[in-house]
N, C-alpha and C. Protein backbone atom coordinates (compact mmCIF):
# COMPACT_ATOMS: atom_id res chain seq x y z
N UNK A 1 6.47 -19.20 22.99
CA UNK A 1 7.46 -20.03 23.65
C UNK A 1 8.00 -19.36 24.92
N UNK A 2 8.30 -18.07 25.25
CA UNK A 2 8.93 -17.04 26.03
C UNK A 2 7.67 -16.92 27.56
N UNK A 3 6.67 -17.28 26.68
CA UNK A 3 5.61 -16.59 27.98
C UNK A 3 5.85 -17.45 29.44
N UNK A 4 6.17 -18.55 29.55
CA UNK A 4 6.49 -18.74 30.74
C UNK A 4 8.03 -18.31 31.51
N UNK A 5 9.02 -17.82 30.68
CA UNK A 5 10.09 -16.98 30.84
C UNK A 5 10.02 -15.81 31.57
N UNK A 6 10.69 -15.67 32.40
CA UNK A 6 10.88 -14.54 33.55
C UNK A 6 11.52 -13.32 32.94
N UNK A 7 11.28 -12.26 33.16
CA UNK A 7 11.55 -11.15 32.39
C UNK A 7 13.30 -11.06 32.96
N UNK A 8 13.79 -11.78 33.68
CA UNK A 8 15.70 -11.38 33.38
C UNK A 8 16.26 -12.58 32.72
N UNK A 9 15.06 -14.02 32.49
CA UNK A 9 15.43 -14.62 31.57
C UNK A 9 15.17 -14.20 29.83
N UNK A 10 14.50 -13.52 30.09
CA UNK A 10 14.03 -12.78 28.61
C UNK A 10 15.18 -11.64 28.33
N UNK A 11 15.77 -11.06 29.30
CA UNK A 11 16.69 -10.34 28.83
C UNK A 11 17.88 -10.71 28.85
N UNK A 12 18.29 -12.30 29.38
CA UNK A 12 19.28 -13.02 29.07
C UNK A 12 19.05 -13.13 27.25
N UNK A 13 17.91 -13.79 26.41
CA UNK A 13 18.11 -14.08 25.35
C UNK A 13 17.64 -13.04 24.63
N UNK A 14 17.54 -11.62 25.08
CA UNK A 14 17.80 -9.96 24.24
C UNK A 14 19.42 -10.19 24.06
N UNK A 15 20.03 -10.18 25.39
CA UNK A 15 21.45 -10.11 25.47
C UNK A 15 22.06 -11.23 24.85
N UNK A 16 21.76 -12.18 24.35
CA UNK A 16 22.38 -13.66 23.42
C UNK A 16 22.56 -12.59 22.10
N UNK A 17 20.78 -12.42 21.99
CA UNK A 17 21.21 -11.92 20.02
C UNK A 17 22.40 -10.80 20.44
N UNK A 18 22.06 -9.76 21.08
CA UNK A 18 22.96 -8.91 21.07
C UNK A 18 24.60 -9.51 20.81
N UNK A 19 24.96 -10.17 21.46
CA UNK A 19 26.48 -10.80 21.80
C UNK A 19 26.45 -11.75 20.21
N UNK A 20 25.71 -12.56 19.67
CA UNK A 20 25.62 -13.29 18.61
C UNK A 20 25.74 -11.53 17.57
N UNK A 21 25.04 -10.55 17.38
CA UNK A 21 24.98 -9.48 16.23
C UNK A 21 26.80 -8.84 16.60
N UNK A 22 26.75 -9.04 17.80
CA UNK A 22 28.49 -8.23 17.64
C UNK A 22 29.46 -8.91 17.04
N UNK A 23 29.21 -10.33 16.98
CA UNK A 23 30.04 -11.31 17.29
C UNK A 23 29.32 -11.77 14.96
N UNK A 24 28.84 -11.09 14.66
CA UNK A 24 29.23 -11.44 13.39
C UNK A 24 27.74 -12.40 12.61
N UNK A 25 27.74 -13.26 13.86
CA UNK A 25 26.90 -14.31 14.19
C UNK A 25 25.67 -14.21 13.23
N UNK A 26 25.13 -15.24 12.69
CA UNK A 26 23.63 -15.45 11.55
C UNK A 26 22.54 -15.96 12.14
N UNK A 27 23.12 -16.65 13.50
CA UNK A 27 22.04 -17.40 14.69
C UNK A 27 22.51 -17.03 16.01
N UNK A 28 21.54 -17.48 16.91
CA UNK A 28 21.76 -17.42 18.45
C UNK A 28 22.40 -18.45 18.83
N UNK A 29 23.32 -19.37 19.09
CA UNK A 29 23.86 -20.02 19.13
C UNK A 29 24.00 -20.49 21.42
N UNK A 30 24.04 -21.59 21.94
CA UNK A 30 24.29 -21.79 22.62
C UNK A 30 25.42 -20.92 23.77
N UNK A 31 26.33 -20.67 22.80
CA UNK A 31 27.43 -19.82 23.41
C UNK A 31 27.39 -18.27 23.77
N UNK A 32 26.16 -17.66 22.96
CA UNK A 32 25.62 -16.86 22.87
C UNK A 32 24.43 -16.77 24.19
N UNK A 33 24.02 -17.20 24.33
CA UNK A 33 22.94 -17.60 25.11
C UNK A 33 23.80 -17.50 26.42
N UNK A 34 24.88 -18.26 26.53
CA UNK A 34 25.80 -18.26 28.06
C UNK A 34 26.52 -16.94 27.80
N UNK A 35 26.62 -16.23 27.16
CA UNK A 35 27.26 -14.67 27.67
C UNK A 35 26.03 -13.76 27.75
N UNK A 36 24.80 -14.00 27.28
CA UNK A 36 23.83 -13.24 27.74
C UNK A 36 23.60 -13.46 29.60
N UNK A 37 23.41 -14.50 29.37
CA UNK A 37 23.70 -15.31 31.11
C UNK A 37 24.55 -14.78 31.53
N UNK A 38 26.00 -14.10 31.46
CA UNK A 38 27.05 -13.94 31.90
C UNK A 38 27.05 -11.97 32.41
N UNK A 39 26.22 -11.55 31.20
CA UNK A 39 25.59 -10.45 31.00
C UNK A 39 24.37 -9.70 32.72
N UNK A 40 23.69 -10.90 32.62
CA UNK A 40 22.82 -10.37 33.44
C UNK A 40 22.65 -10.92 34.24
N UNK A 41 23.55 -11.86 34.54
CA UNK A 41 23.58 -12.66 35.77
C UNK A 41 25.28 -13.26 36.45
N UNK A 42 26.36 -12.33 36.62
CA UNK A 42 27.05 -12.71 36.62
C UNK A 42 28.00 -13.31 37.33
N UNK A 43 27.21 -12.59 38.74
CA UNK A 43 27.82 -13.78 39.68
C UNK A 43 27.45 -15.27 40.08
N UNK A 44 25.91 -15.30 39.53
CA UNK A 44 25.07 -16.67 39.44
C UNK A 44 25.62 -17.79 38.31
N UNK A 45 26.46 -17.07 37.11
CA UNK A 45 26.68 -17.56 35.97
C UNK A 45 28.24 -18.29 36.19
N UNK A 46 28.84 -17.27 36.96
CA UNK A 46 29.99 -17.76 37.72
C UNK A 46 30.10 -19.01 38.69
N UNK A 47 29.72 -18.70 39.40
CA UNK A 47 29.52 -19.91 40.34
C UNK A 47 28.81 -21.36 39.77
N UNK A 48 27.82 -21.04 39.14
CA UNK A 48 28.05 -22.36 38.08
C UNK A 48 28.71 -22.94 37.12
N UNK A 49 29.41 -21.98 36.53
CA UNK A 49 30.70 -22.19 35.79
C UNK A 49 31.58 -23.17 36.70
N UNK A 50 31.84 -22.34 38.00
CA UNK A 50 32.65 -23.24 38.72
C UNK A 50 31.98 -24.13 39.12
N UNK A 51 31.22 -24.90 39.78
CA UNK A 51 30.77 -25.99 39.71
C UNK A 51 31.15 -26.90 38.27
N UNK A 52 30.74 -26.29 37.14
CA UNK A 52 30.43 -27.68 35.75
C UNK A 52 31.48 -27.31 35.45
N UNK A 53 33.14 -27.50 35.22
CA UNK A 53 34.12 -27.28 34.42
C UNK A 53 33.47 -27.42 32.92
N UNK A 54 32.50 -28.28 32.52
CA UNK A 54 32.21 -28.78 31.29
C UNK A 54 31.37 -27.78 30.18
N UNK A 55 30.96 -26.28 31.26
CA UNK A 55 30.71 -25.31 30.54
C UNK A 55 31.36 -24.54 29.83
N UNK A 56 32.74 -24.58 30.48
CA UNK A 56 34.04 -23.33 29.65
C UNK A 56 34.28 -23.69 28.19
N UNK A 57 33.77 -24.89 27.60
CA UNK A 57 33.75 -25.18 26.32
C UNK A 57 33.11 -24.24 25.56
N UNK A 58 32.04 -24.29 26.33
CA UNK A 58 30.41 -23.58 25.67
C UNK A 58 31.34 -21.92 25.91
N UNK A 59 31.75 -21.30 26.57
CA UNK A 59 31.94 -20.16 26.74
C UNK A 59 32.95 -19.80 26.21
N UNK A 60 34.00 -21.16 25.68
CA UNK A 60 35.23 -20.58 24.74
C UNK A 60 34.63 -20.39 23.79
N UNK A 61 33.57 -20.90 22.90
CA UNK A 61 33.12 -20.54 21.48
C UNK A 61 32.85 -19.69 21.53
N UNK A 62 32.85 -18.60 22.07
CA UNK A 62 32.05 -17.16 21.45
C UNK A 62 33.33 -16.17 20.64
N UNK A 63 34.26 -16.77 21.24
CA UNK A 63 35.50 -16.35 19.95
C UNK A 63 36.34 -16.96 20.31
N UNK A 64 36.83 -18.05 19.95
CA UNK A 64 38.05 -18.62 20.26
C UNK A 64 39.33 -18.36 20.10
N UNK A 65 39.19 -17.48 19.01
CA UNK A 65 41.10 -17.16 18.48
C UNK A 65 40.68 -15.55 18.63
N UNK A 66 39.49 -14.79 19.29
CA UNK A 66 39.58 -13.32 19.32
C UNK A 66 39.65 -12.19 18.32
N UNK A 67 39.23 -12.82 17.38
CA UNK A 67 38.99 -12.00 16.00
C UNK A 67 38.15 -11.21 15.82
N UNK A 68 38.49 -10.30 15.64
CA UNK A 68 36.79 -9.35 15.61
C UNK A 68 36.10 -9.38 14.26
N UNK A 69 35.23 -9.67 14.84
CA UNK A 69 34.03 -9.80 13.42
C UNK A 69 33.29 -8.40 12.96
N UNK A 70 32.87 -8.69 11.71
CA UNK A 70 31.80 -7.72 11.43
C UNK A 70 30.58 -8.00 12.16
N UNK A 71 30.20 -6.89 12.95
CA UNK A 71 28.84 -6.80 13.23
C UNK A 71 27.56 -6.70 12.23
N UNK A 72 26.70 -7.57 12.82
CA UNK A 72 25.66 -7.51 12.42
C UNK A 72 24.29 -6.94 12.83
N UNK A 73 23.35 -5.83 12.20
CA UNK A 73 22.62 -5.01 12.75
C UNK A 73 21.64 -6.15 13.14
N UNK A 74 21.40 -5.47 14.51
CA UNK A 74 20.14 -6.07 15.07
C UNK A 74 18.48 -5.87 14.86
N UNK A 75 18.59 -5.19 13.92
CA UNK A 75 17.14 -5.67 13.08
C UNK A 75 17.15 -6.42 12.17
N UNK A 76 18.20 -6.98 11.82
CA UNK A 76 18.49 -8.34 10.86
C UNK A 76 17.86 -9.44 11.83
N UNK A 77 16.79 -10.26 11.28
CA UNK A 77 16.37 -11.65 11.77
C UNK A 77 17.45 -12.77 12.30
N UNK A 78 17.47 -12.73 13.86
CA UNK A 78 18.25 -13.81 13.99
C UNK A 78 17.56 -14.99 14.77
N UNK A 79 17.57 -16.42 13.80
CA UNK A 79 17.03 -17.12 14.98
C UNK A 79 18.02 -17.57 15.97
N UNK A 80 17.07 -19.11 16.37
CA UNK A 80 18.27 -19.79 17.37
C UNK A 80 18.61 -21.11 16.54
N UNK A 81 19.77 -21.73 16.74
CA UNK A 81 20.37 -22.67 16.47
C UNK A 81 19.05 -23.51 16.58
N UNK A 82 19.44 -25.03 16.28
CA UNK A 82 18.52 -26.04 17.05
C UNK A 82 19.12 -26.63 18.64
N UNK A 83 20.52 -26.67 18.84
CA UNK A 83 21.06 -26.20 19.84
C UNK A 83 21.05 -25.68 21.02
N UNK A 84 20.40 -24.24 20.67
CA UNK A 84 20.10 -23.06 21.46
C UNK A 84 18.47 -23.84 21.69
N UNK A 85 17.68 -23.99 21.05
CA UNK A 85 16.22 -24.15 20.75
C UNK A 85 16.11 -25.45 21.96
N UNK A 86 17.19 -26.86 21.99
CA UNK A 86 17.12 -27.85 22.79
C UNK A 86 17.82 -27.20 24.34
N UNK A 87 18.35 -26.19 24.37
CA UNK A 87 18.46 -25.43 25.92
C UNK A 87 17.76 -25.24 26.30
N UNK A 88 16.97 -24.41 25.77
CA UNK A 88 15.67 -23.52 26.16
C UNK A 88 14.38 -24.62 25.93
N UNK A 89 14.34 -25.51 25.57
CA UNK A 89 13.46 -26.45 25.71
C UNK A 89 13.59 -27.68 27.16
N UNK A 90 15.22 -27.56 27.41
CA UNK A 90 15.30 -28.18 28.38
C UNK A 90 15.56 -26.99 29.79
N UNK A 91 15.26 -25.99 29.97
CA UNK A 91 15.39 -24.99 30.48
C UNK A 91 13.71 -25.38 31.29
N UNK A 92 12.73 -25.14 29.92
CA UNK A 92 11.37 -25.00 30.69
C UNK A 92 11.14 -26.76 31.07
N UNK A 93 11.79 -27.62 30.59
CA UNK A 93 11.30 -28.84 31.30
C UNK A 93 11.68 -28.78 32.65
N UNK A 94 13.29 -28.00 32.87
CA UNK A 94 13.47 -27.94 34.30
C UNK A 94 12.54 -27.21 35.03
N UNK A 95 11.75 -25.98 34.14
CA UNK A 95 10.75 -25.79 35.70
C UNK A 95 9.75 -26.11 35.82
N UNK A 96 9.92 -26.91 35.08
CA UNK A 96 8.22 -28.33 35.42
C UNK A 96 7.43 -28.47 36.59
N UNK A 97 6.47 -27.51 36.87
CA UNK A 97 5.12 -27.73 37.71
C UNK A 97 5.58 -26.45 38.45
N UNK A 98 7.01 -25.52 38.23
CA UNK A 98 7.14 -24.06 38.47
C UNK A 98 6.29 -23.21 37.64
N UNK A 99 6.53 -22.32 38.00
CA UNK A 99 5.29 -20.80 37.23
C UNK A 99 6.20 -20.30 35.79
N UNK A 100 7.36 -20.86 36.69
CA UNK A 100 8.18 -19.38 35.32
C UNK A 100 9.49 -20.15 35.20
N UNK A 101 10.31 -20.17 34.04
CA UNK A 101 11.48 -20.79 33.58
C UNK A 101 12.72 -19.18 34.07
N UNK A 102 13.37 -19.50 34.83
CA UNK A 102 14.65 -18.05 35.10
C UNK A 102 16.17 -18.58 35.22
N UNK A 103 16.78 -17.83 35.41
CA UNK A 103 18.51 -18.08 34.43
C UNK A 103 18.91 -19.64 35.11
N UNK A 104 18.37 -19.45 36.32
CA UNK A 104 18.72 -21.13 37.11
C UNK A 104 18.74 -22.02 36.27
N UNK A 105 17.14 -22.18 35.83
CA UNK A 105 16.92 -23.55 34.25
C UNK A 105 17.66 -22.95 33.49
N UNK A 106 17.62 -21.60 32.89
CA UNK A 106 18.61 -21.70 31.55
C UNK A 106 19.67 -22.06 31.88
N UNK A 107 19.80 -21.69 33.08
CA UNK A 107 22.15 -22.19 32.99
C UNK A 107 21.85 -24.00 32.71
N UNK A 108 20.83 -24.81 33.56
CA UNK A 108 20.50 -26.10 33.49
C UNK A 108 20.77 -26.50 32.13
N UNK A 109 19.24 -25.92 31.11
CA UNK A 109 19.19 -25.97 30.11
C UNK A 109 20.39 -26.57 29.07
N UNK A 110 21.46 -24.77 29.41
CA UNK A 110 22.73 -24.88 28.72
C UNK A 110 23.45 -26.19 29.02
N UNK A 111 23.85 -26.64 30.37
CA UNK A 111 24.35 -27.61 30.74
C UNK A 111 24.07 -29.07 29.95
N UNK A 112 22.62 -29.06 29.68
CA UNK A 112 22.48 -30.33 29.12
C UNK A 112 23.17 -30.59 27.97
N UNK A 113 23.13 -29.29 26.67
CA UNK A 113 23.02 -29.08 25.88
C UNK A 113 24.86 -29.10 25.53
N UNK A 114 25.95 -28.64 26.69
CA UNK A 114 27.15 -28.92 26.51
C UNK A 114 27.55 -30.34 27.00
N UNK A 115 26.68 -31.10 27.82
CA UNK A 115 26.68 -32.54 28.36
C UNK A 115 27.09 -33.82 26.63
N UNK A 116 26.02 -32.59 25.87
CA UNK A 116 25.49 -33.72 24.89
C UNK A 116 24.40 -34.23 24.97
């Protein structure tokens, strides 16, 4: 699924599980996915933030009330949501007849996916 993924979009969704294993998390979750984005792309992640007000939803879930969780080791299997799975599916439709899917489609991706 990854091989048409650009290697700083690939380390956007290293950096999801990561932020999902700190964060307690059993899946990769959408919200997860936008702080990996936030991670390795952060002035790109910004500026689209500002553009879509309709993302700060997606970016309040990664802790809403600030509780710290138990971490979870990252050799524990984590997948992705179905959620996360319809981002990244609408991520590579955005780079349709491009070479490579990179954080541009994923932020897209995400967008659809907080659209509804």
């Amino acid at each position: 699924m990854f091989e048409k993924f650009t290697m700083t979009a690939r380390r956007v969704i290293f950096f999801a599980r990561y932020e999902a294993s700190e964060r307690g998390a059993s899946s990769i979750e959408p919200c997860h996915l936008l702080a990996g984005l936030e991670r390795e792309e952060k002035k790109e992640t910004e500026r689209f933030l500002a553009e879509y007000p309709e993302m700060e939803a997606l970016r309040q879930r990664v802790n809403p009330n600030g509780v710290p969780w138990p971490k979870i080791s990252t050799s524990v299997d984590m997948p992705l949501t179905d959620a996360s799975k319809r981002a990244l599916s609408a991520a590579s439709d955005c780079a349709e007849g491009r070479a490579s899917v990179g954080t541009a489609e994923l932020l897209r991706g995400l967008l659809s996916v907080a659209r509804g």
